[in-house]
Structure formats: structure tokens, C-alpha cells
Protein backbone atom coordinates (compact mmCIF):
# COMPACT_ATOMS: atom_id res chain seq x y z
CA UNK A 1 0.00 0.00 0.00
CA UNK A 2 1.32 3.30 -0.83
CA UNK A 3 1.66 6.44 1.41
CA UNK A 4 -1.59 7.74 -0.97
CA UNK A 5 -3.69 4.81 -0.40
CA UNK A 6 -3.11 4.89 3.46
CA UNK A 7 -5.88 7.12 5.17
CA UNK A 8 -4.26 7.30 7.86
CA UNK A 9 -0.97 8.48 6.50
CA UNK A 10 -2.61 11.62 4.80
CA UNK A 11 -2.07 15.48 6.10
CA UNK A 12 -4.47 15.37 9.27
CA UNK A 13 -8.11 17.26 8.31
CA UNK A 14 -9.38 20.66 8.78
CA UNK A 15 -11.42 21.02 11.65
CA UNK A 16 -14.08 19.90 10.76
CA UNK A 17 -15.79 23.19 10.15
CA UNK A 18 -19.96 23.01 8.77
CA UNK A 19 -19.80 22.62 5.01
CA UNK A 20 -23.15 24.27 3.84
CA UNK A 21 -25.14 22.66 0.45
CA UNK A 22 -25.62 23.14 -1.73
CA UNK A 23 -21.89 23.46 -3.21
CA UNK A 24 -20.72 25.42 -5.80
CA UNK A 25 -17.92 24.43 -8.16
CA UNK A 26 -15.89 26.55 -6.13
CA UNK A 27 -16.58 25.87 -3.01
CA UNK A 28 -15.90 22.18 -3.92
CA UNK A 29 -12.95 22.85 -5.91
CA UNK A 30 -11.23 24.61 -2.76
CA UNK A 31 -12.77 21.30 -0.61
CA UNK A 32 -10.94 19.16 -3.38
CA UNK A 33 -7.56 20.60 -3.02
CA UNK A 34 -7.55 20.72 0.84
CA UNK A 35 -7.95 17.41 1.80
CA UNK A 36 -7.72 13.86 0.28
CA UNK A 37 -11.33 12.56 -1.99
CA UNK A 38 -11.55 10.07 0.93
CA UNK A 39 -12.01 12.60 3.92
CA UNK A 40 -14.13 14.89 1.68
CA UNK A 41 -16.68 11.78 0.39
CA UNK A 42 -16.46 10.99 4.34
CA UNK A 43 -18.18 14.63 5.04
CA UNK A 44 -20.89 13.88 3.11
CA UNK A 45 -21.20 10.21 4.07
CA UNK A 46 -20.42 8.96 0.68
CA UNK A 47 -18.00 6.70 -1.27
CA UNK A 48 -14.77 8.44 -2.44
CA UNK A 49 -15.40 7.42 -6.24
CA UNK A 50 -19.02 9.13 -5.98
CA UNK A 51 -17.61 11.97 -5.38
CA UNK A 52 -14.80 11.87 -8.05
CA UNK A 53 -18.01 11.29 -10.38
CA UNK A 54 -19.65 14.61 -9.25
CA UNK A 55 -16.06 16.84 -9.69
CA UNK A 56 -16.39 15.25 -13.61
CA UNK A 57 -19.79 16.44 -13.58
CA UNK A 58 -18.94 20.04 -12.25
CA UNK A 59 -16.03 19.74 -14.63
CA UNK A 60 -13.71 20.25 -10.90
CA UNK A 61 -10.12 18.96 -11.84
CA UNK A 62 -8.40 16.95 -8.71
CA UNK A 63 -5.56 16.12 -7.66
CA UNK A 64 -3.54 13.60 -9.18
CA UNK A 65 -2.71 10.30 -7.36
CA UNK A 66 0.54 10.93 -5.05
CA UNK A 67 -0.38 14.62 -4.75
CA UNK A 68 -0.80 14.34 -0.93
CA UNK A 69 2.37 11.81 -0.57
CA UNK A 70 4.37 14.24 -2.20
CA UNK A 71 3.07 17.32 -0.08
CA UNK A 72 3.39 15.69 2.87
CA UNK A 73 7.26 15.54 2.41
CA UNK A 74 7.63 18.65 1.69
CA UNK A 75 7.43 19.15 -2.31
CA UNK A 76 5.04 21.50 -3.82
CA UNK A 77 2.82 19.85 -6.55
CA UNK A 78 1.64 21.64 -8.99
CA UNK A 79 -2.27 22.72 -8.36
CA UNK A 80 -4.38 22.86 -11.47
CA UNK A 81 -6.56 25.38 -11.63
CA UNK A 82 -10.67 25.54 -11.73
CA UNK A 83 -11.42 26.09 -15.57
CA UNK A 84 -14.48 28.19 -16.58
CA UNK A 85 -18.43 26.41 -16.16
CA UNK A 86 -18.56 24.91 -20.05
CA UNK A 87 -21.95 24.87 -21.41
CA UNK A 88 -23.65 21.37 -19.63
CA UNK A 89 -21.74 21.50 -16.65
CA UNK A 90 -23.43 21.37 -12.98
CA UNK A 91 -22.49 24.82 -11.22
CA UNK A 92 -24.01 23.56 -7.82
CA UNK A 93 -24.38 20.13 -6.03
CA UNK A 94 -26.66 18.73 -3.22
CA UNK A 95 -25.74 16.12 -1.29
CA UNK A 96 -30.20 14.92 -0.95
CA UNK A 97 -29.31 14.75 -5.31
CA UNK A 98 -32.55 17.24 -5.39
CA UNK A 99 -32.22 19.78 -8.39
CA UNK A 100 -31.27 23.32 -7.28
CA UNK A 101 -31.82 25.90 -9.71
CA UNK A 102 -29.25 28.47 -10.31
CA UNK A 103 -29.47 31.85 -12.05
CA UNK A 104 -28.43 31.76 -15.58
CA UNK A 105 -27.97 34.26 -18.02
CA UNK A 106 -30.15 34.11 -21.43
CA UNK A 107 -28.55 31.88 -23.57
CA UNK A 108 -26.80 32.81 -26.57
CA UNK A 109 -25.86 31.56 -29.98
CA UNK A 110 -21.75 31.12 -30.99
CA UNK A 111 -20.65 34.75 -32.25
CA UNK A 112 -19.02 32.45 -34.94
CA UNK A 113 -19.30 28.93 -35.98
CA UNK A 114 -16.51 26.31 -37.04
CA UNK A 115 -16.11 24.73 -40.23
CA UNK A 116 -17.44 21.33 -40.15
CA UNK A 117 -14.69 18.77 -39.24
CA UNK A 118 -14.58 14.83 -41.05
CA UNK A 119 -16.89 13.08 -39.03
CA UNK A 120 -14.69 10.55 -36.85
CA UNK A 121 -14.78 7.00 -37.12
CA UNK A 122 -17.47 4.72 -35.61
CA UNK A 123 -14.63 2.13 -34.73
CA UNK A 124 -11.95 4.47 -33.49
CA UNK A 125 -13.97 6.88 -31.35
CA UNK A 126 -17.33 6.73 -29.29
CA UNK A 127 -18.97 9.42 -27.80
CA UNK A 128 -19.36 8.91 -23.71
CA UNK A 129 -23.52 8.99 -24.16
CA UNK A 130 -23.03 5.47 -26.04
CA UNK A 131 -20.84 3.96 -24.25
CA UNK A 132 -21.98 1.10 -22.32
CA UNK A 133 -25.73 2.36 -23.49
CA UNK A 134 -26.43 -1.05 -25.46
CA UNK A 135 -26.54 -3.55 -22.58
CA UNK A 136 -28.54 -1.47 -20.81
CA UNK A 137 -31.19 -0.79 -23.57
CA UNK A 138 -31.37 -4.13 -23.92
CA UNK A 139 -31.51 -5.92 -20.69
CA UNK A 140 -34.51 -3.74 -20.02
CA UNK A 141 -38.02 -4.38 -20.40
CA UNK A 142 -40.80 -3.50 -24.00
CA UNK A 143 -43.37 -1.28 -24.43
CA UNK A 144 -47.00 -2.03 -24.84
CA UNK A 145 -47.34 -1.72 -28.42
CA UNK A 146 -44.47 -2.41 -30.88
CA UNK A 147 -42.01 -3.34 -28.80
CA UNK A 148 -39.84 -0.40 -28.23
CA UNK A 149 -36.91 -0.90 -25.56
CA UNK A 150 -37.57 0.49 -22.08
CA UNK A 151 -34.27 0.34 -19.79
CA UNK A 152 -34.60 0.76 -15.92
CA UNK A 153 -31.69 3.22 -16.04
CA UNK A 154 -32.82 6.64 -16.52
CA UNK A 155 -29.67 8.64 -17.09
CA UNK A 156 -29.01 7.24 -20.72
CA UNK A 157 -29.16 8.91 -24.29
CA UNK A 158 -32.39 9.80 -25.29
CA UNK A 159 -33.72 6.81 -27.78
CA UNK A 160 -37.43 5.05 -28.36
CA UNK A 161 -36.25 2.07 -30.68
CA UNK A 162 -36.87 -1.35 -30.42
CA UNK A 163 -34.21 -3.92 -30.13
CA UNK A 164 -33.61 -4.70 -34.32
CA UNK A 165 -33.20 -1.23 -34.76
CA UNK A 166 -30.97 -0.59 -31.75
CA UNK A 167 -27.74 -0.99 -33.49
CA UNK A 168 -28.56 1.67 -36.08
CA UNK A 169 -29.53 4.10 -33.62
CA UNK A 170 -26.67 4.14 -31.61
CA UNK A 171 -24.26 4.28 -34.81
CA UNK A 172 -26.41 7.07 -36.09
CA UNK A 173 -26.38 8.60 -32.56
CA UNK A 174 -22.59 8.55 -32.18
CA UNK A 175 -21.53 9.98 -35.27
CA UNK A 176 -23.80 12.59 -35.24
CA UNK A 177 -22.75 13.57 -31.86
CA UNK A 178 -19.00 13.17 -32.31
CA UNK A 179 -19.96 15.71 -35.77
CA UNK A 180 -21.75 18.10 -33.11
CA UNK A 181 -18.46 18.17 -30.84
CA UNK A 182 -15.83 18.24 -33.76
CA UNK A 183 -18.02 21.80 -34.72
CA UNK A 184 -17.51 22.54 -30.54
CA UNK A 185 -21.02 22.08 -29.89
CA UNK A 186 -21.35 19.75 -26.83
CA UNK A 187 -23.59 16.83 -26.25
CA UNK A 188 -24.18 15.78 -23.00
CA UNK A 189 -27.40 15.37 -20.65
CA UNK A 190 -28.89 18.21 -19.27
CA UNK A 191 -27.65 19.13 -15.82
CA UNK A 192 -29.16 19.78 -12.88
CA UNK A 193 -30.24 23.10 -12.02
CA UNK A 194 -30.99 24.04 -15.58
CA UNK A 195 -35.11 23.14 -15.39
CA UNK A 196 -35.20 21.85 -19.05
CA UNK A 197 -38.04 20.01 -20.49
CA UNK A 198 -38.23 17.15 -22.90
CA UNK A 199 -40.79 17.35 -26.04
CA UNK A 200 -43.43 14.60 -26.25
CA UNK A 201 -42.35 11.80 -27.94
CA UNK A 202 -45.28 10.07 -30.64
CA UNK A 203 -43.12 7.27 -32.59
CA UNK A 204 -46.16 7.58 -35.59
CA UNK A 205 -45.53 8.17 -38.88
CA UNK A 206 -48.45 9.93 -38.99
CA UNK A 207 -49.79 10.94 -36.18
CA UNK A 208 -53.38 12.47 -36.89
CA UNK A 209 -55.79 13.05 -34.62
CA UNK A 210 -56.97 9.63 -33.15
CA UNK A 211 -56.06 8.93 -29.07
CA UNK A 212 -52.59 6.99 -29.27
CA UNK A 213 -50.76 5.87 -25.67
CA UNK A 214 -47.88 3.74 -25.70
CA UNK A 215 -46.07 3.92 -22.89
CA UNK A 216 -42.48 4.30 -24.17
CA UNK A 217 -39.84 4.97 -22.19
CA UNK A 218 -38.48 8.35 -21.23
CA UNK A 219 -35.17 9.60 -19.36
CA UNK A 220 -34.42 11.21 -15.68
CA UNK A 221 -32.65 14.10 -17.94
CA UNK A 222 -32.60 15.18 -21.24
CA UNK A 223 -30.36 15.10 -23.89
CA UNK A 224 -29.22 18.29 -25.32
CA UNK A 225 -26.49 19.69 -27.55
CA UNK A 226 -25.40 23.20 -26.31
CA UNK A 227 -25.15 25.75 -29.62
CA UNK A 228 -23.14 28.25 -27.97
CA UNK A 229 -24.76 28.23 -24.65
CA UNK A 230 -27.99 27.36 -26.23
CA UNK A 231 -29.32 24.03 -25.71
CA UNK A 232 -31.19 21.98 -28.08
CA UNK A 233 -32.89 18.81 -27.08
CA UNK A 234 -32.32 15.54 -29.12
CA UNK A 235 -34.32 12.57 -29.27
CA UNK A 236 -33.80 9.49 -31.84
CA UNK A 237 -37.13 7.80 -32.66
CA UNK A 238 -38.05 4.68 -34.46
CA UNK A 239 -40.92 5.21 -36.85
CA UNK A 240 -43.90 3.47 -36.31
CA UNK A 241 -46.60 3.02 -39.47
CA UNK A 242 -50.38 1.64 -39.61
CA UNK A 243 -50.06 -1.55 -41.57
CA UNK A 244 -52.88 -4.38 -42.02
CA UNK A 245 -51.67 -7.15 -39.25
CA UNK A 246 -53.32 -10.63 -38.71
CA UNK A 247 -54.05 -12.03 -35.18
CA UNK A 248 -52.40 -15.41 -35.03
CA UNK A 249 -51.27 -17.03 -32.11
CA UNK A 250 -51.63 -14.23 -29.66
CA UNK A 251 -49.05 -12.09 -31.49
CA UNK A 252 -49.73 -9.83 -34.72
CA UNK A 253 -47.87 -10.50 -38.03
CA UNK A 254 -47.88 -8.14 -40.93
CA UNK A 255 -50.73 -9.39 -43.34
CA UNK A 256 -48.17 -9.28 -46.33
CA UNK A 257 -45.95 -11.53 -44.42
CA UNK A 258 -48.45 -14.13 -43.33
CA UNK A 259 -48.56 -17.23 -44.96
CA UNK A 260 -51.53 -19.52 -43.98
CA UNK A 261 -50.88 -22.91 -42.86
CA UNK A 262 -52.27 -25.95 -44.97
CA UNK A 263 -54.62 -26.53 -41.66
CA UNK A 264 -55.42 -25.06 -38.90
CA UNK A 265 -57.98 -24.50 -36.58
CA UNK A 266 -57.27 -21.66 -35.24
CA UNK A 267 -59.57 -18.57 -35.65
CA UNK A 268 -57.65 -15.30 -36.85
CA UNK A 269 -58.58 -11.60 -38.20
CA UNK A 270 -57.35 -8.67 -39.34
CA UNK A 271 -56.86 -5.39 -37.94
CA UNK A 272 -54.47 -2.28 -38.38
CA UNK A 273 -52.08 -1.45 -36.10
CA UNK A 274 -49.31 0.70 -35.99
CA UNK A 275 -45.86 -1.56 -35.98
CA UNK A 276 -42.20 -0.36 -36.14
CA UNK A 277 -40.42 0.21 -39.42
CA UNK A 278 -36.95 0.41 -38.79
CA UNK A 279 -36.80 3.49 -39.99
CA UNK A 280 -35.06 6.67 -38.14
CA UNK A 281 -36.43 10.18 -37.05
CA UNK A 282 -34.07 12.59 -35.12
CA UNK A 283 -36.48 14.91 -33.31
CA UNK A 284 -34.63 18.34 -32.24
CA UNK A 285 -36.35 20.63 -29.85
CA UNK A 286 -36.29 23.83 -27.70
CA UNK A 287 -35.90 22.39 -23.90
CA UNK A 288 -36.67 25.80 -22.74
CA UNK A 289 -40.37 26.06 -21.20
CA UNK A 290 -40.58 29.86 -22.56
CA UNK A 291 -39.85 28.40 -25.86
CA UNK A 292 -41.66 26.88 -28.05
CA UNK A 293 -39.49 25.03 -31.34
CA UNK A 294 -39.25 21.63 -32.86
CA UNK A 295 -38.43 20.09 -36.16
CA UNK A 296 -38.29 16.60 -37.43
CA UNK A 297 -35.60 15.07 -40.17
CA UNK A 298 -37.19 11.55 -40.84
CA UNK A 299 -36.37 8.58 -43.20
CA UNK A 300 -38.40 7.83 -45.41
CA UNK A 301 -39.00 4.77 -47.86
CA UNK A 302 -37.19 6.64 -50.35
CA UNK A 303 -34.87 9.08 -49.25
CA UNK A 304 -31.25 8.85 -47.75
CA UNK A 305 -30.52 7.26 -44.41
CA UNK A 306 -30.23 9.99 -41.72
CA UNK A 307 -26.40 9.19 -41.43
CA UNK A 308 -25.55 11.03 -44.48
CA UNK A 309 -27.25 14.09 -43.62
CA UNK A 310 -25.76 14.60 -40.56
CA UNK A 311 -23.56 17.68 -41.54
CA UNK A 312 -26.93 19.44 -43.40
CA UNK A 313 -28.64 18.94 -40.02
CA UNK A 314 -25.57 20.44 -37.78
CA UNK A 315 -25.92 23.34 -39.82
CA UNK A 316 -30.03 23.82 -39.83
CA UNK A 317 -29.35 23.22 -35.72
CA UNK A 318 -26.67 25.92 -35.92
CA UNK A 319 -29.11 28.60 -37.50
CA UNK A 320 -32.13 27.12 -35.41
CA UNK A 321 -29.79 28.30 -31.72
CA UNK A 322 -29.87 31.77 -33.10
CA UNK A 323 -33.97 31.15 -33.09
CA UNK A 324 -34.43 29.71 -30.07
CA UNK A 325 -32.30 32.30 -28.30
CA UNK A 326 -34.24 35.09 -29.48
CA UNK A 327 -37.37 32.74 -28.37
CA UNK A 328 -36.05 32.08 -24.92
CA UNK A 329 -35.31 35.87 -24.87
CA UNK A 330 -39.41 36.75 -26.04
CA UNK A 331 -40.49 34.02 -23.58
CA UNK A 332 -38.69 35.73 -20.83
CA UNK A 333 -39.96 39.02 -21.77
CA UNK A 334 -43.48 37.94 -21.68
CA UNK A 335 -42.89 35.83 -18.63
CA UNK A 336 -41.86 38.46 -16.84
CA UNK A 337 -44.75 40.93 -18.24
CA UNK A 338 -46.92 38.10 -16.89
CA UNK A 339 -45.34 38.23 -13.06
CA UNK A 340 -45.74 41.76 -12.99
CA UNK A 341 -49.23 41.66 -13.85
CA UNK A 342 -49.67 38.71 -10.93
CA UNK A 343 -48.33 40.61 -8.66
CA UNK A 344 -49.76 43.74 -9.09
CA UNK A 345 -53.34 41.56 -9.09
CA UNK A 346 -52.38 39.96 -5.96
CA UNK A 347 -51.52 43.23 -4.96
CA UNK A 348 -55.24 44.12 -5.39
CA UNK A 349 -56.40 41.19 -3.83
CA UNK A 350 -54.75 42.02 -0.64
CA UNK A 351 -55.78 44.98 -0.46
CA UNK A 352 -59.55 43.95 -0.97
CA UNK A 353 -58.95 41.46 1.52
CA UNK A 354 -57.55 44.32 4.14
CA UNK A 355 -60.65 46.04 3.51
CA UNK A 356 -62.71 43.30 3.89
CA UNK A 357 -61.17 42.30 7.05
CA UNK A 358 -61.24 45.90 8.51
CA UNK A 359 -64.82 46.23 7.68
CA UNK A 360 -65.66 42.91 9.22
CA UNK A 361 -63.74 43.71 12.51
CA UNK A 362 -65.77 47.11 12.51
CA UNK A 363 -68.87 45.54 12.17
CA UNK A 364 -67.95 42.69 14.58
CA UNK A 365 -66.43 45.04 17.63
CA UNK A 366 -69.85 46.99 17.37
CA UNK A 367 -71.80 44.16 17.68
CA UNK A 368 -69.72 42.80 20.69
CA UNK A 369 -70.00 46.48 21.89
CA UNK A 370 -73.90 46.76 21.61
CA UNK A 371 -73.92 43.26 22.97
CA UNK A 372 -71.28 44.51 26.59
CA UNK A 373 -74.15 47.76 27.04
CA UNK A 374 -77.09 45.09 27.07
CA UNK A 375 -75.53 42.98 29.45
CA UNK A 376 -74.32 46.03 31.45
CA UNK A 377 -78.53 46.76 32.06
CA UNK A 378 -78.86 43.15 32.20
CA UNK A 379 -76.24 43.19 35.05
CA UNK A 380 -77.79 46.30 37.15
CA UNK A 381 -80.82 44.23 37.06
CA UNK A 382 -79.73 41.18 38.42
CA UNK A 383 -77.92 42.94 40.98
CA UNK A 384 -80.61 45.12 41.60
CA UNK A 385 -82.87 41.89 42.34
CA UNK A 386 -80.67 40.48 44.56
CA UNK A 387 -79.73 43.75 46.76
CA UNK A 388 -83.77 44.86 47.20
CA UNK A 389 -84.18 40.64 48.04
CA UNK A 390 -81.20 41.27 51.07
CA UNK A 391 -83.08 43.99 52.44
CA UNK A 392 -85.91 42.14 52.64
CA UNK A 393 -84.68 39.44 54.17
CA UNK A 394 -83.24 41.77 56.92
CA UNK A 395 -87.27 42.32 57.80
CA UNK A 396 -87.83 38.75 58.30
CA UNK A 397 -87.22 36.19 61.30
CA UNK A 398 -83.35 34.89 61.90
CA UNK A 399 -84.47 31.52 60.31
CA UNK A 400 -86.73 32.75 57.65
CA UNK A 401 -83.85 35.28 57.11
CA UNK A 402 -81.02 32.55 56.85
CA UNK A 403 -82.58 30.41 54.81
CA UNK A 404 -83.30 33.01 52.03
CA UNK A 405 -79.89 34.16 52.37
CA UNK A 406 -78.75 30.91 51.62
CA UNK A 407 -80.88 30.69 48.60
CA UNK A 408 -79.90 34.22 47.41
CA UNK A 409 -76.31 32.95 47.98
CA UNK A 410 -76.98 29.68 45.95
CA UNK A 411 -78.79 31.78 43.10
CA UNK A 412 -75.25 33.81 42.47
CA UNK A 413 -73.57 31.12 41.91
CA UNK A 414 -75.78 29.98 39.58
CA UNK A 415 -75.85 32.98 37.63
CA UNK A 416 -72.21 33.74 38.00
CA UNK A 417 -70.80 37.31 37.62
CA UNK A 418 -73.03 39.71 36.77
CA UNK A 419 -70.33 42.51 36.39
CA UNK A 420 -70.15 43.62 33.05
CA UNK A 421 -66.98 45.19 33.30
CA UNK A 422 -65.08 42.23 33.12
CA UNK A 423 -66.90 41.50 29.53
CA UNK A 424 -65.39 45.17 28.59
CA UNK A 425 -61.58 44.22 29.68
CA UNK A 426 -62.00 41.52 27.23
CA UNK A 427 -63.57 43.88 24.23
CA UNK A 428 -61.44 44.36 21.05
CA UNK A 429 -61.64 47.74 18.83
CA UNK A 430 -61.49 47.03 15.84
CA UNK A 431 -57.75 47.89 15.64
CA UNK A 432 -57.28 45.30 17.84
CA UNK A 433 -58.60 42.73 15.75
């Protein structure tokens, strides 16, 4: 074991001081660099290669293995320094994972845009988004009609294919991402904190009007190319067509494709339904809620595989960022028209409510008022009852007397306090209330 590798050979820890969350890049970057990953992940109750995974995500460089060996003997490794937030990257981190939304500015479109470079090689380079994606697309489970692939991981490359078409996708998918990146647009998914939204996905050819639900599958975060710092949401998507299908077996065949058997006696029918076709639609969107923008490049029977019009649609995505920014900007605007317009209505409101309220405690301190006077004559003759009654008893015989004393004593309690002062100490005005 090396001096690196031995906790408790490392440069003893800060105090151990409250770290407050969420983090910023900074504040993690200076947490980084002043203690080993081990004793940091140990703050936060996590594993020391989680957190390694959340300083990629924050794009936070750290230190390279034998940087603390070598400073605790007294050399001076060199530090590298916290680059700039790229486009995609997490500015803040929670240690609960919940999404906390930072302040942004608008986003904005390259001032200028690189020539297209050759798109890479398939078999010498692969894009991080589809690496390792296959197994998982296909060890998950189908969808209820057509059979598109529905992984239980949620942080994967946006795709609704099914498994024959998987392979095509993900070649399609990688080149046309590595394209994006060799014009320094990156792909990644969308981090947190940026409250994107992913466009409804219908795999139909042709949609129309008639109810359609098939539960495909969708992902924890979207996946968006950032123009600039404008981000454009990508989806891949298998077309689906209505074809004639027979019933046979409990499972639907294409009518073209069935052949009857020589006998059987098994009852089937026809119906349409809409089945996969293999063939490829990249759907590119605005993820911006202020922002409404989508277009469609599809394959069709005829035309060209989406493959080779990948540079075509880098460039249409190019001049779409400069669109989407100044929709994102006009969303805003309105947005913001919008707030002021709440708040100046629940403004309003409030004060309607004040003057309902101060009305109704007007009204209601009266009444109580009105109500402490009645009881005040209600008191002076009760007590006027019972003083005239002692002075008559004072006429009669010491028994006679005693006994209605008694009863004149019993008859207060009863009645309680007749003293309509303390009913007034308890009186609001209607400032009061």
C-alpha cells in the first residue's frame, strides 16, 4: 500500500468546520484541493469514487494520485486550476441529489461557428452517451405496443427504438454527436439546475388526430447539444406506421408476411395497427419552457438514411440556436410581463382582503359592543334583584332570614358574575382585531 492509499498516513483534516449545500464548483474545488477525496466523500457520508463522479460532472479537476504523498514531504505539486463552467456542466451540487436551480444568463448563440470537421470513425472513437448504453437498452423491459426498448436506467441517451433497430440508432447517434463536438457544440445530458423540459415523444408516422398511448420509455434528464450556450434537445425515434396485421397465435404479423398454414384451426382476423419500421427520425427541440421550437428530419422509404445528412442537419441546428435564443429571450420578456401583472393583481387582492377584514372587525367590535351595554342593564338588574331581596330578608325572622340568604347565595352562583366590566376588559376595537 502506498503512502496515498493509506488514510491514515494523509495530512491530518481541517477542523471539521460546517460545510453548507448546496456546493458550488468553487466551493468544492477549494474542498478538493484541501484534503484527500476520501475525507471529503467521508463529510458527506459517501464513497470516495461518488464523489470523483460529481467533480467530472462540475467539470472540478483533482488532484492527481501521489499529490498528498508528495506534499506531505515537503514538495510542492503543482495545483491545477478551476477552468471556466462549459456549457452542460453542474455549477451547484446537493448532497439529498434534489435539483437546485441556479441563475443563468439568457442563452446565446456562438458569435461564430466552425467549419465542419470529417466526421470521426465509428470504430476508433465513441462518444461517452453510447458507451456502455447497449446492454442497458437491452436488458430492459418492451413497451406495450411495438415493442420499443424500455431500460430501468434513466440517465441514458435519449432513444425510443426497439431492439432490431438498436444498433442503427446508436451508430447514427454517435456519429452525429462526435460531428456536433468536432463543430464545438457539446452533447451531454442536461444538468441539474438548468429546469429543461423534454418534447413529447409520438413514434407515428403519422400521427393524426386519433387517441394513441404507448407507454415508451423516457429519461431522468434530457439530452441536449449546447449551440453556444444554447441548448437543443435531441431525441432518436423509431418510426412506427399503420399496416394491415393478422391475429395469429396471440401475437400480430404483418398481413403481407403471413402465410396460412395448410390446416389449422385456429380462428384469426385482421386489424391495423401501428408496428415499427426500422426506420429513423431525429427529433430536435427547444428544452426551454418559454420556448416553443421543434423540427423533425425523418427517413423515409425513399430518401437517404439519416447518417448522411448529418452535416446538413448540424448546420439547420446551428441557425435554429440563433432562433431559439431570441425565443427564450421573447419568452422571458413575456414571462416576466406576466409576473408583474400577478403581482400587481395579488396586490389588489390584498388589499380587498384588508378592507374586507377591517370592515368585518368594525362591524364585529360593534356588535360585541352593543352586545357589553345590554348585558351592562342586564347586570344592574340582576344585581338590583338580589340587593332589594337582602333587604328584605333583613325584615324577616333569623331563620326565615337565613334560609333566604342561603338561597340568594346559591342563586349567584348559579348565575355567576353579573359585572359587566369584566366582559369590557376583554372587548377588542377594531384595531385590535
Amino acid at each position: 500500500m502506498t503512502i496515498a492509499d493509506d488514510p491514515t498516513s494523509m495530512p491530518a483534516t481541517p477542523p471539521q468546520e460546517e460545510i453548507k449545500l448546496p456546493l458550488t464548483r468553487e466551493a468544492l474545488y477549494a474542498l478538493v484541493w484541501s484534503e484527500p477525496m476520501l475525507k471529503v466523500a467521508a463529510r458527506f457520508e459517501v464513497s470516495s469514487s461518488y464523489m470523483a463522479r460529481v467533480c467530472t460532472r462540475m467539470s472540478v479537476p483533482r488532484p492527481e494520485r501521489g499529490y498528498w504523498a508528495r506534499l506531505a514531504v515537503g514538495q510542492t505539486p503543482m495545483k491545477i486550476p478551476l477552468p471556466e463552467a462549459q456549457p452542460g456542466d453542474e455549477m451547484v451540487w446537493s448532497r439529498d441529489g434534489n435539483s437546485v436551480q441556479v441563475p443563468r444568463p439568457l442563452p446565446k448563440p456562438p458569435v461564430g461557428i466552425k467549419r465542419i470537421r470529417p466526421i470521426p470513425s465509428l470504430r476508433t472513437n465513441q462518444h461517452l452517451l453510447i458507451n456502455g448504453a447497449k446492454a442497458l437498452f437491452e436488458s430492459g423491459r418492451l413497451s406495450y405496443e411495438g415493442g420499443y426498448l424500455k431500460p430501468s436506467k434513466k440517465l441514458l441517451v435519449d432513444l425510443a427504438v426497439t431492439k432490431p433497430t438498436l444498433d442503427k440508432a446508436l451508430s447514427f447517434a454517435n456519429q452525429f454527436f462526435l460531428a456536433l463536438e468536432g463543430n464545438g457544440h457539446r452533447v451531454v445530458l442536461a444538468p441539474h439546475g438548468e429546469r429543461l423540459r423534454r418534447e413529447a415523444v409520438d413514434e407515428r408516422e403519422n400521427p393524426g388526430k386519433s387517441h394513441h398511448f404507448n407507454n415508451l420509455w423516457s429519461p431522468a434528464r434530457e439530452t441536449v447539444v449546447y449551440v453556444g450556450t444554447v441548448a437543443i434537445g435531441l431525441t432518436i425515434i423509431e418510426l412506427s406506421e399503420e399496416v394491415e396485421v393478422r391475429y395469429v397465435n396471440g401475437d400480430y404479423v404483418r398481413e403481407k408476411d403471413y402465410v396460412p398454414p395448410k390446416r389449422s384451426n385456429h380462428h384469426t382476423w385482421t386489424t391495423k395497427k401501428d408496428l415499427p419500421t426500422g426506420r429513423l427520425c431525429l427529433q430536435a427541440y427547444s428544452p426551454y419552457p418559454v420556448a416553443s421550437w421543434k423540427k423533425q428530419w425523418k427517413e423515409t422509404t425513399a430518401a437517404r438514411s439519416l447518417e448522411t445528412q448529418i452535416r446538413g442537419i448540424v448546420k439547420e441546428l446551428e441557425g435554429a440556436a440563433v432562433e431559439i435564443a431570441q425565443l427564450v429571450e421573447e419568452g422571458m420578456r413575456q414571462a416576466e410581463i406576466e409576473r408583474q401583472r400577478w403581482k400587481a393583481q395579488q396586490e389588489v387582492w390584498r388589499r380587498k382582503e384588508e378592507e374586507r377584514r377591517a370592515a368585518e372587525a368594525l362591524k364585529n367590535s360593534k356588535e360585541d359592543l352593543h352586545r357589553i351595554i345590554d348585558h351592562w342593564a342586564e347586570s344592574n338588574r340582576i344585581e338590583q334583584f338580589f340587593t332589594e331581596a337582602e333587604m328584605r330578608a333583613s325584615d324577616l325572622e333569623e331563620s326565615e332570614r337565613l334560609k333566604l340568604l342561603e338561597r340568594l347565595r346559591l342563586a349567584r352562583e348559579l348565575i355567576g358574575s353579573v359585572d359587566a366590566l369584566d366582559h369590557f376588559l376583554v372587548w377588542k376595537s377594531p384595531d385590535e382585531r
